[in-house]
C-alpha atoms as a PDB file:
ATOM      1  CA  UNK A   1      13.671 -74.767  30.974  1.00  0.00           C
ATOM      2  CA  UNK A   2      10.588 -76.726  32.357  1.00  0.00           C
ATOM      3  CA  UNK A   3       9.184 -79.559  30.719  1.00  0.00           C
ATOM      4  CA  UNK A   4       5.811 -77.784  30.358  1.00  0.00           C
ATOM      5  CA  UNK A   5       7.324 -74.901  28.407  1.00  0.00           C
ATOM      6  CA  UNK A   6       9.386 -75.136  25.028  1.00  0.00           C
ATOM      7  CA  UNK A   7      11.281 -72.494  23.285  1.00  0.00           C
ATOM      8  CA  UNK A   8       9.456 -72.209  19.468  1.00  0.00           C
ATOM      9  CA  UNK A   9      10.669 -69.098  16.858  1.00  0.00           C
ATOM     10  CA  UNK A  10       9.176 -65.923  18.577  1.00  0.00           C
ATOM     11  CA  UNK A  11       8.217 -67.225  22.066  1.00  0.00           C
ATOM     12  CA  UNK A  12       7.068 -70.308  23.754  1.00  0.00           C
ATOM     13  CA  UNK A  13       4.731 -73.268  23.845  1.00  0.00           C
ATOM     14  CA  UNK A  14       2.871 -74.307  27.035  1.00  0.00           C
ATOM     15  CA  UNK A  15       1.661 -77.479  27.793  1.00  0.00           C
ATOM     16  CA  UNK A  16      -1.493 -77.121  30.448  1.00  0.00           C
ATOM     17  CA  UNK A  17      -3.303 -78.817  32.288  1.00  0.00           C
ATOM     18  CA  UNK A  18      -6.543 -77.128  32.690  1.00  0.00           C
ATOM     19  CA  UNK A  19      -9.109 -78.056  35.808  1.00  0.00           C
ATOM     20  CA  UNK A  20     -12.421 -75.293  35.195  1.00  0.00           C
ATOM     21  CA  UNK A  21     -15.012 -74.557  37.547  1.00  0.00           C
ATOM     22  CA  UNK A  22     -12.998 -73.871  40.652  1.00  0.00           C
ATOM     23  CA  UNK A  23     -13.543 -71.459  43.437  1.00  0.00           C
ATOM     24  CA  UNK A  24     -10.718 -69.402  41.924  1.00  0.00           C
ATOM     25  CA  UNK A  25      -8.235 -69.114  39.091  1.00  0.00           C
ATOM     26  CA  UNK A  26      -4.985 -70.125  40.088  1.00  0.00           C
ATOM     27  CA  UNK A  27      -1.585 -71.643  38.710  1.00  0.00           C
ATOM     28  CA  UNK A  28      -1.224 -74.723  40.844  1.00  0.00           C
ATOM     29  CA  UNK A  29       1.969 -76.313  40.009  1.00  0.00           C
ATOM     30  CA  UNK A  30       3.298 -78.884  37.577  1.00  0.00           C
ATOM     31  CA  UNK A  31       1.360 -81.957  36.985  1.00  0.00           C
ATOM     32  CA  UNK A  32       3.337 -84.708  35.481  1.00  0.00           C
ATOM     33  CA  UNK A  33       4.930 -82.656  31.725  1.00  0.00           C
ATOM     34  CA  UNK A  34       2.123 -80.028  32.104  1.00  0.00           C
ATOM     35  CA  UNK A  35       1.307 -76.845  34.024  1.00  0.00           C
ATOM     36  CA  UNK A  36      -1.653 -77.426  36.059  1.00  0.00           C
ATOM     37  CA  UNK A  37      -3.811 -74.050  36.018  1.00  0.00           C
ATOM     38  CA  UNK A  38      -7.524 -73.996  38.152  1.00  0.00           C
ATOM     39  CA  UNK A  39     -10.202 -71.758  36.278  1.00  0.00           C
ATOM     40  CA  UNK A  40     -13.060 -70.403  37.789  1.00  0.00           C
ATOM     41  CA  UNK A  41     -14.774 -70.398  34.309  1.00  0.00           C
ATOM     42  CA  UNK A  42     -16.803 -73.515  33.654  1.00  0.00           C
ATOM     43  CA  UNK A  43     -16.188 -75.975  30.661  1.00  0.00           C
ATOM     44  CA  UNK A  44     -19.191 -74.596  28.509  1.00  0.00           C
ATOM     45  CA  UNK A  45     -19.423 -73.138  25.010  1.00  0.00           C
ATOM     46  CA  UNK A  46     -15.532 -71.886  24.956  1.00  0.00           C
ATOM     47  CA  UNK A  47     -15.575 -70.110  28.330  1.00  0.00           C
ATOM     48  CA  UNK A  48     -13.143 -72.081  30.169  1.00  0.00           C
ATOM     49  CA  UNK A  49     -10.901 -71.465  27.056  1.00  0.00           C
ATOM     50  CA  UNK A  50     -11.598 -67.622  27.035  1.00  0.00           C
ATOM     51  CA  UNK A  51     -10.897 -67.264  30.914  1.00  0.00           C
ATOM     52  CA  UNK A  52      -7.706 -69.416  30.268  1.00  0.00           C
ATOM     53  CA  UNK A  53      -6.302 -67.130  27.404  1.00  0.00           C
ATOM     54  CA  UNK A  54      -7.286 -64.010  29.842  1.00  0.00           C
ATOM     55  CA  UNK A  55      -5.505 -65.530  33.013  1.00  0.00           C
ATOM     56  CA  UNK A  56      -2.524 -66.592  30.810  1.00  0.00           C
ATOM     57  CA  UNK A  57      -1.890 -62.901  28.974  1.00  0.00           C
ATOM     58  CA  UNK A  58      -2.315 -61.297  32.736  1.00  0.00           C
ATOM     59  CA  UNK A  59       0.270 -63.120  34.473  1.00  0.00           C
ATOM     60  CA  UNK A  60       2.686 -62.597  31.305  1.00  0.00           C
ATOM     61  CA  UNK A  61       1.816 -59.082  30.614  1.00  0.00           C
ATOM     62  CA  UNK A  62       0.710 -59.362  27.052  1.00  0.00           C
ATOM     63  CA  UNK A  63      -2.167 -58.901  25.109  1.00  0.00           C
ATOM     64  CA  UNK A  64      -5.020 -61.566  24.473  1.00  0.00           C
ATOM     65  CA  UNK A  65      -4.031 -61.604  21.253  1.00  0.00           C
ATOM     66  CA  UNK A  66      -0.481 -62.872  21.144  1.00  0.00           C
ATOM     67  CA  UNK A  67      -1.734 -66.559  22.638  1.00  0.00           C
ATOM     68  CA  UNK A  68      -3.453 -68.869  20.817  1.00  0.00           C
ATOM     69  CA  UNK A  69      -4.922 -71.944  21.674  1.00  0.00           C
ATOM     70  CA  UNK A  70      -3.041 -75.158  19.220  1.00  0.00           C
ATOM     71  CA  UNK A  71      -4.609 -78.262  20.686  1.00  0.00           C
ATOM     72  CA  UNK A  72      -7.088 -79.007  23.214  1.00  0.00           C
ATOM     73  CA  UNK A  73      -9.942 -76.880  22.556  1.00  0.00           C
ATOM     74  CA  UNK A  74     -12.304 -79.763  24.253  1.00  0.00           C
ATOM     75  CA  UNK A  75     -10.179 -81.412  26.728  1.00  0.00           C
ATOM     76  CA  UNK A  76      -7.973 -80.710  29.774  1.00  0.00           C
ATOM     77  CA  UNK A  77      -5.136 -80.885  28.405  1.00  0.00           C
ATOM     78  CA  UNK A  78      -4.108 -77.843  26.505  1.00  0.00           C
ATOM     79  CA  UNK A  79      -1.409 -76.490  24.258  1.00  0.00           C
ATOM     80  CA  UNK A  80      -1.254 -72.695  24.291  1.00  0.00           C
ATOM     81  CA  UNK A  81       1.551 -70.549  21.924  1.00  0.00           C
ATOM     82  CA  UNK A  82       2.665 -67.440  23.500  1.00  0.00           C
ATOM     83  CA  UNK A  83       4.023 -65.113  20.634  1.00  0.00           C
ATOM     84  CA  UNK A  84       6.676 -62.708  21.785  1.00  0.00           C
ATOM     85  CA  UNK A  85       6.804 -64.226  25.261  1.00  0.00           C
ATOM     86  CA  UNK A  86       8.864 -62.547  27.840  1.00  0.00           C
ATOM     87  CA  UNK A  87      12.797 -63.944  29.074  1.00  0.00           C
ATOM     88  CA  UNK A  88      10.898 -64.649  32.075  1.00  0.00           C
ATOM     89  CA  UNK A  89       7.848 -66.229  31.449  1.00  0.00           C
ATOM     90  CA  UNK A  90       8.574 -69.480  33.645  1.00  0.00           C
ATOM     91  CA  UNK A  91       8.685 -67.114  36.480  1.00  0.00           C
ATOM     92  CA  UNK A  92       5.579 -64.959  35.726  1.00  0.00           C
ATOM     93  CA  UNK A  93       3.549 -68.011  35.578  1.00  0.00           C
ATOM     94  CA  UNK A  94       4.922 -70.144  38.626  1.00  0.00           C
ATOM     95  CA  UNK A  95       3.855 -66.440  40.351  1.00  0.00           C
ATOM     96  CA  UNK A  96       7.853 -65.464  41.088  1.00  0.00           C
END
């Protein structure tokens, strides 16, 4: 399993890396322990958070509602837990 992704009871915990106000959103790669995601949302009043919680239940086919946002909320550096995250979530988000 990747650094950037640990098995908790009843799915997973991502460590991010979070870089708003690009041209596009995007999963990048990994970026030292974290998963380095570009958002086209900028960093104001919770938007960048919103867009990142939207991007992140797309790629893993689940609803808004099972992530939530554990640490970060004002920084780059984000941890997101995924509740009921699929076998292959690794995949999903690396875009495999």
């Amino acid at each position: 399993m990747a650094e950037w992704l640990d098995a908790v009871a009843g799915g997973c915990l991502l460590t991010l890396h979070i870089q708003p106000g690009a041209k596009k959103s995007e999963v990048v790669g990994v970026h030292g322990d974290a998963l380095k995601i570009r958002l086209a949302a900028p960093p104001v009043d919770g938007r960048a958070n919103e867009a990142l919680i939207a991007f992140l239940a797309t790629r893993l086919g689940l609803p808004k509602s099972a992530l939530t946002l554990k640490s970060g909320q004002s920084s780059r550096r984000k941890r997101i837990e995924v509740s009921g995250a699929p076998a292959d979530a690794e995949s999903r988000l690396l875009g495999g």
